[in-house]
N, C-alpha and C. Protein backbone atom coordinates (compact mmCIF):
# COMPACT_ATOMS: atom_id res chain seq x y z
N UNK A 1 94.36 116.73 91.49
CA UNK A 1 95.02 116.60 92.77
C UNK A 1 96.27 115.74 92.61
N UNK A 2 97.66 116.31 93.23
CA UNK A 2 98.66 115.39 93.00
C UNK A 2 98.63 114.43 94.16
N UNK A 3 99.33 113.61 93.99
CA UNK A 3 99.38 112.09 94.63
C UNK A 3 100.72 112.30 95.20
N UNK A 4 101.10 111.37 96.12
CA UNK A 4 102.28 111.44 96.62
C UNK A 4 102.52 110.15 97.36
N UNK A 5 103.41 109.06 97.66
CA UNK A 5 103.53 107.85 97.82
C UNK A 5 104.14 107.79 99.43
N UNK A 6 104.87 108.75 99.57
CA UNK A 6 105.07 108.50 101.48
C UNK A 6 104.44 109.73 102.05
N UNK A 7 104.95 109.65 103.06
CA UNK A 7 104.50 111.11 104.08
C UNK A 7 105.63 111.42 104.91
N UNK A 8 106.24 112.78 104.75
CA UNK A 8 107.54 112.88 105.54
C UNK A 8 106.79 112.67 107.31
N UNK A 9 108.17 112.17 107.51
CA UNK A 9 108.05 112.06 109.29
C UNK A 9 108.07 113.00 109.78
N UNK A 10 108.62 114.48 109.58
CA UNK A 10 108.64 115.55 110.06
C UNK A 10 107.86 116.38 109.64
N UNK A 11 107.39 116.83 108.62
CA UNK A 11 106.23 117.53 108.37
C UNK A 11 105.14 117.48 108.01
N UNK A 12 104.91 115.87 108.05
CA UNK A 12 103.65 115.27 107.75
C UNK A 12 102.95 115.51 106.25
N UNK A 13 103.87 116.25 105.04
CA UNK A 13 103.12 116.20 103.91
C UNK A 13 103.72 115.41 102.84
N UNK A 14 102.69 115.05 102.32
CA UNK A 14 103.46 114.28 101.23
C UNK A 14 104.63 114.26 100.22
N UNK A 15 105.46 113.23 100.27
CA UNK A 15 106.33 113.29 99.28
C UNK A 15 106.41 112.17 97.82
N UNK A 16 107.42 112.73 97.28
CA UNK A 16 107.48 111.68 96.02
C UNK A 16 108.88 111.14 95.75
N UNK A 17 109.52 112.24 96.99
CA UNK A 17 111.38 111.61 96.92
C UNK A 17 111.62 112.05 98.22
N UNK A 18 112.84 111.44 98.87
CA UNK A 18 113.26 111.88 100.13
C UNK A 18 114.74 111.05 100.82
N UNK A 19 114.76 111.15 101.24
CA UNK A 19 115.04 109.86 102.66
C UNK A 19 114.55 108.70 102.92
N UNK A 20 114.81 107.65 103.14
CA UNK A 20 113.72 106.66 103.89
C UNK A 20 115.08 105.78 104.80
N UNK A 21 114.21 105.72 106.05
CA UNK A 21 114.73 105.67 107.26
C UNK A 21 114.87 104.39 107.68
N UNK A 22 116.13 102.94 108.02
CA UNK A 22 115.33 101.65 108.61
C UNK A 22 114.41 101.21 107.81
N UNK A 23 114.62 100.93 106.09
CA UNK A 23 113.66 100.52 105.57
C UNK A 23 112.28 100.91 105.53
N UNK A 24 111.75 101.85 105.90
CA UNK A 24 110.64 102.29 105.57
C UNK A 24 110.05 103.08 107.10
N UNK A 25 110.49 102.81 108.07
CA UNK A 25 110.04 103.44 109.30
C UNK A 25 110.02 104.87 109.30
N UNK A 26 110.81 105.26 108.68
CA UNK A 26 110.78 107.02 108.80
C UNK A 26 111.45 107.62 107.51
N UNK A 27 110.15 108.66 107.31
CA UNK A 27 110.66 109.17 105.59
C UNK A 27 110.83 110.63 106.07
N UNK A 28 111.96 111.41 105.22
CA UNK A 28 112.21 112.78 105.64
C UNK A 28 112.38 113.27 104.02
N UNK A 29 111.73 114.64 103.92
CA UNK A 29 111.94 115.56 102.13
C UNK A 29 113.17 115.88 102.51
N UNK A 30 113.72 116.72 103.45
CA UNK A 30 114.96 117.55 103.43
C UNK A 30 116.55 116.54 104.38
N UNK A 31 117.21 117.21 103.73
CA UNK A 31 118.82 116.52 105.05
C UNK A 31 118.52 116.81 105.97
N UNK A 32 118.05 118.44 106.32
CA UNK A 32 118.22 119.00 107.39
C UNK A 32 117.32 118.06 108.05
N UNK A 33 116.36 117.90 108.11
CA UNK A 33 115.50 116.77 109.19
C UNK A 33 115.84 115.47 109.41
N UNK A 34 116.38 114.78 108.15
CA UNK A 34 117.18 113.43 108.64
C UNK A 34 118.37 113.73 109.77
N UNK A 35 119.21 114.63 109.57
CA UNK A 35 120.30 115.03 109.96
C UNK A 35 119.81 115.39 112.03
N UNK A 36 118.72 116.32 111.97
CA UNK A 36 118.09 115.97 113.34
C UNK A 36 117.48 114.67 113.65
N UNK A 37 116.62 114.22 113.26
CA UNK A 37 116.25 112.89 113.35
C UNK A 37 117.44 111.80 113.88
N UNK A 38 118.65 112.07 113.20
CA UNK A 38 119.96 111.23 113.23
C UNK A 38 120.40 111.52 114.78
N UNK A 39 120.40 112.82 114.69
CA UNK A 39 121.28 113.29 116.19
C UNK A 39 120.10 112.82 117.40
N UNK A 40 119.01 113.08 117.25
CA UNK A 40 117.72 113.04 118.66
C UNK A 40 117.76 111.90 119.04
N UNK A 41 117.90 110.79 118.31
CA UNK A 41 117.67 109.22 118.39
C UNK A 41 118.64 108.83 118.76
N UNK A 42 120.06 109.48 118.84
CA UNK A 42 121.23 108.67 119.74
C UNK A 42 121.48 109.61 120.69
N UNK A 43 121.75 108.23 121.56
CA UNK A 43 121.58 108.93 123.12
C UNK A 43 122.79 109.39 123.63
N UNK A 44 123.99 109.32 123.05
CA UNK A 44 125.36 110.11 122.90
C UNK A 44 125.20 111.34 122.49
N UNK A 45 125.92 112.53 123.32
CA UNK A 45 125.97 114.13 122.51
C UNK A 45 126.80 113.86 121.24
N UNK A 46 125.84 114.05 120.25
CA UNK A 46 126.73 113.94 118.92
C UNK A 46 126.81 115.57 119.06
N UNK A 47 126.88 117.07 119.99
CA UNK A 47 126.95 118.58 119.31
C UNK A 47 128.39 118.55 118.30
N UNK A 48 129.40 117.43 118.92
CA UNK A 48 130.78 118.17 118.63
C UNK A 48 131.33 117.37 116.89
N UNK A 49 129.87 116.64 116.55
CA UNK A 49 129.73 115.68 115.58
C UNK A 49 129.60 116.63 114.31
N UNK A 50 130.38 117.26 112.81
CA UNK A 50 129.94 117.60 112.25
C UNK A 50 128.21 116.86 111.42
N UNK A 51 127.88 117.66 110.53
CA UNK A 51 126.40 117.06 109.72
C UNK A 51 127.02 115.86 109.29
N UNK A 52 128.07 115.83 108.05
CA UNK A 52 128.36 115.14 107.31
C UNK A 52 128.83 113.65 107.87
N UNK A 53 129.51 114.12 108.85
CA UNK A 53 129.96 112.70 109.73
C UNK A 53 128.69 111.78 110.28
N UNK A 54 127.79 112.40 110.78
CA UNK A 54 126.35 111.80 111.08
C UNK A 54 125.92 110.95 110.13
N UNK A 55 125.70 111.85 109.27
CA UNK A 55 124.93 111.44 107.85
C UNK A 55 125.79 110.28 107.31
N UNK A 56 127.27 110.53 106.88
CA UNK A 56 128.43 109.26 106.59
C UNK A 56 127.94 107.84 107.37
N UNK A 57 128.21 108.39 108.76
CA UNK A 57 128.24 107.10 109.44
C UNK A 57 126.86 105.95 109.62
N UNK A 58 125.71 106.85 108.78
CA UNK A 58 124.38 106.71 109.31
C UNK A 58 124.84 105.74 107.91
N UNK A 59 124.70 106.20 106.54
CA UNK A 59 124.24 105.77 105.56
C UNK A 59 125.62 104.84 105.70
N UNK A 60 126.64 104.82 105.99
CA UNK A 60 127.86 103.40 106.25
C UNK A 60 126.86 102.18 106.76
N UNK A 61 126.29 102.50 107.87
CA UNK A 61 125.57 101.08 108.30
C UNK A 61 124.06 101.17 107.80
N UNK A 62 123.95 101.48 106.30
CA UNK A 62 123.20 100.88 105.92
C UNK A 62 121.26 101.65 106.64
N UNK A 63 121.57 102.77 107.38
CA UNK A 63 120.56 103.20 108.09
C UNK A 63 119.63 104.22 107.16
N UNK A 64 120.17 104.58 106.08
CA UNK A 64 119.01 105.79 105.38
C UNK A 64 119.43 105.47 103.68
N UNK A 65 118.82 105.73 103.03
CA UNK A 65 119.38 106.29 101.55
C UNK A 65 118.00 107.21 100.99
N UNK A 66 118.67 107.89 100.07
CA UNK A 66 117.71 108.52 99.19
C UNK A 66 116.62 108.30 97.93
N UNK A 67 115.79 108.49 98.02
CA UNK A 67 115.51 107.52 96.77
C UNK A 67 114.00 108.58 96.09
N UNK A 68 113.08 107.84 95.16
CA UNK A 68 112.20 108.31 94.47
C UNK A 68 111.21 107.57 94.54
N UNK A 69 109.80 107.61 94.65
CA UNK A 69 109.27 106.94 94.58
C UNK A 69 107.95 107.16 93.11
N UNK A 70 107.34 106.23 92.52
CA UNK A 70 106.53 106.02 91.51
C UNK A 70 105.28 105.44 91.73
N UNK A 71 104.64 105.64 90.84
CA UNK A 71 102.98 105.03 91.28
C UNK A 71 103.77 102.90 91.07
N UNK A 72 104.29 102.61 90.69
CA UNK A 72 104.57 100.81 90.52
C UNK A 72 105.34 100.85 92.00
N UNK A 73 105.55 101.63 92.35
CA UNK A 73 106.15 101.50 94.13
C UNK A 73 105.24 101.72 95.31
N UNK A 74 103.82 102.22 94.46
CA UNK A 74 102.75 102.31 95.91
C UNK A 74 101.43 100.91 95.14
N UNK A 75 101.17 100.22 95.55
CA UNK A 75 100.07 100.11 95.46
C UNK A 75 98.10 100.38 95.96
N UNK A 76 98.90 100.80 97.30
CA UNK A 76 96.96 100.73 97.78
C UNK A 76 97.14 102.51 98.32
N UNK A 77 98.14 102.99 98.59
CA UNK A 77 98.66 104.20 100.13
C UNK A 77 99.01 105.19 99.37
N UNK A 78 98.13 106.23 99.31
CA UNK A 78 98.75 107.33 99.03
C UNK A 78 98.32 108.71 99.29
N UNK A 79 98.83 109.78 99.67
CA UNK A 79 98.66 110.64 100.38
C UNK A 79 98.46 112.19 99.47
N UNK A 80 97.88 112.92 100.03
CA UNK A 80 97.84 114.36 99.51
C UNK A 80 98.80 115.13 99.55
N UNK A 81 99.30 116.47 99.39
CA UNK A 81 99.70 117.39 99.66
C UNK A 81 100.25 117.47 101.11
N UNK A 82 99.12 117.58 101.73
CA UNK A 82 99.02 118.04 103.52
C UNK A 82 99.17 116.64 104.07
N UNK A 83 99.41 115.66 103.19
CA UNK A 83 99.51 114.39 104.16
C UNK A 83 98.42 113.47 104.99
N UNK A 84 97.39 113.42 104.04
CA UNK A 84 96.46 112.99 104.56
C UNK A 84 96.17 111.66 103.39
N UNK A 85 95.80 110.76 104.25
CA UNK A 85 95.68 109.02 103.09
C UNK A 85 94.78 109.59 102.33
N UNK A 86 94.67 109.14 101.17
CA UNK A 86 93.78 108.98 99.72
C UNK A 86 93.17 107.43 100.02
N UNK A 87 92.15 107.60 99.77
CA UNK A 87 91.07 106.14 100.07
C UNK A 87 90.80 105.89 98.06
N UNK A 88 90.29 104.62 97.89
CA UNK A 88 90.12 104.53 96.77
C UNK A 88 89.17 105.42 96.14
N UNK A 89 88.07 106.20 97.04
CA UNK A 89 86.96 107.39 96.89
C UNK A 89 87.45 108.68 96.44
N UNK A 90 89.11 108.75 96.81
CA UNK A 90 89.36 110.31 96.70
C UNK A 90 89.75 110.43 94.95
């Protein structure tokens, strides 16, 4: 069974690279879901906002980056496939 160290915010299955949101509050696998995530959460119509400008201005202040994660980056938390916690039993 593979292991996986977060759980995307949007589709609830596990990942091993992604997004991570506000330091750890919200993890996304794809752009396309950060990129919604980005627009839903501000309460300004960003429609006339290209992707890239979102995404620019998001990761300017420091709000998302991309990254990888490894078993020396999880210690106790880790999830399946479908996104479900792994207990020390599984």
């Amino acid at each position: 069974m593979d292991k996986f160290a977060r759980k995307c915010s949007a589709t609830g299955k596990g990942i091993n690279e992604g997004y991570c949101v506000n330091d750890g509050e919200f993890y996304f696998s794809e752009e396309s879901q950060l990129v919604k995530f980005l627009r839903d959460r501000d309460s300004d119509d960003t429609s006339n906002l290209s992707d890239e400008f979102i995404l620019k201005e998001s990761y300017d202040l420091d709000e998302y980056y991309w990254t990888e994660w490894s078993e020396d980056d999880c210690e106790d938390e880790w999830y399946d496939e479908d996104g479900t916690r792994l207990t020390d039993e599984s």
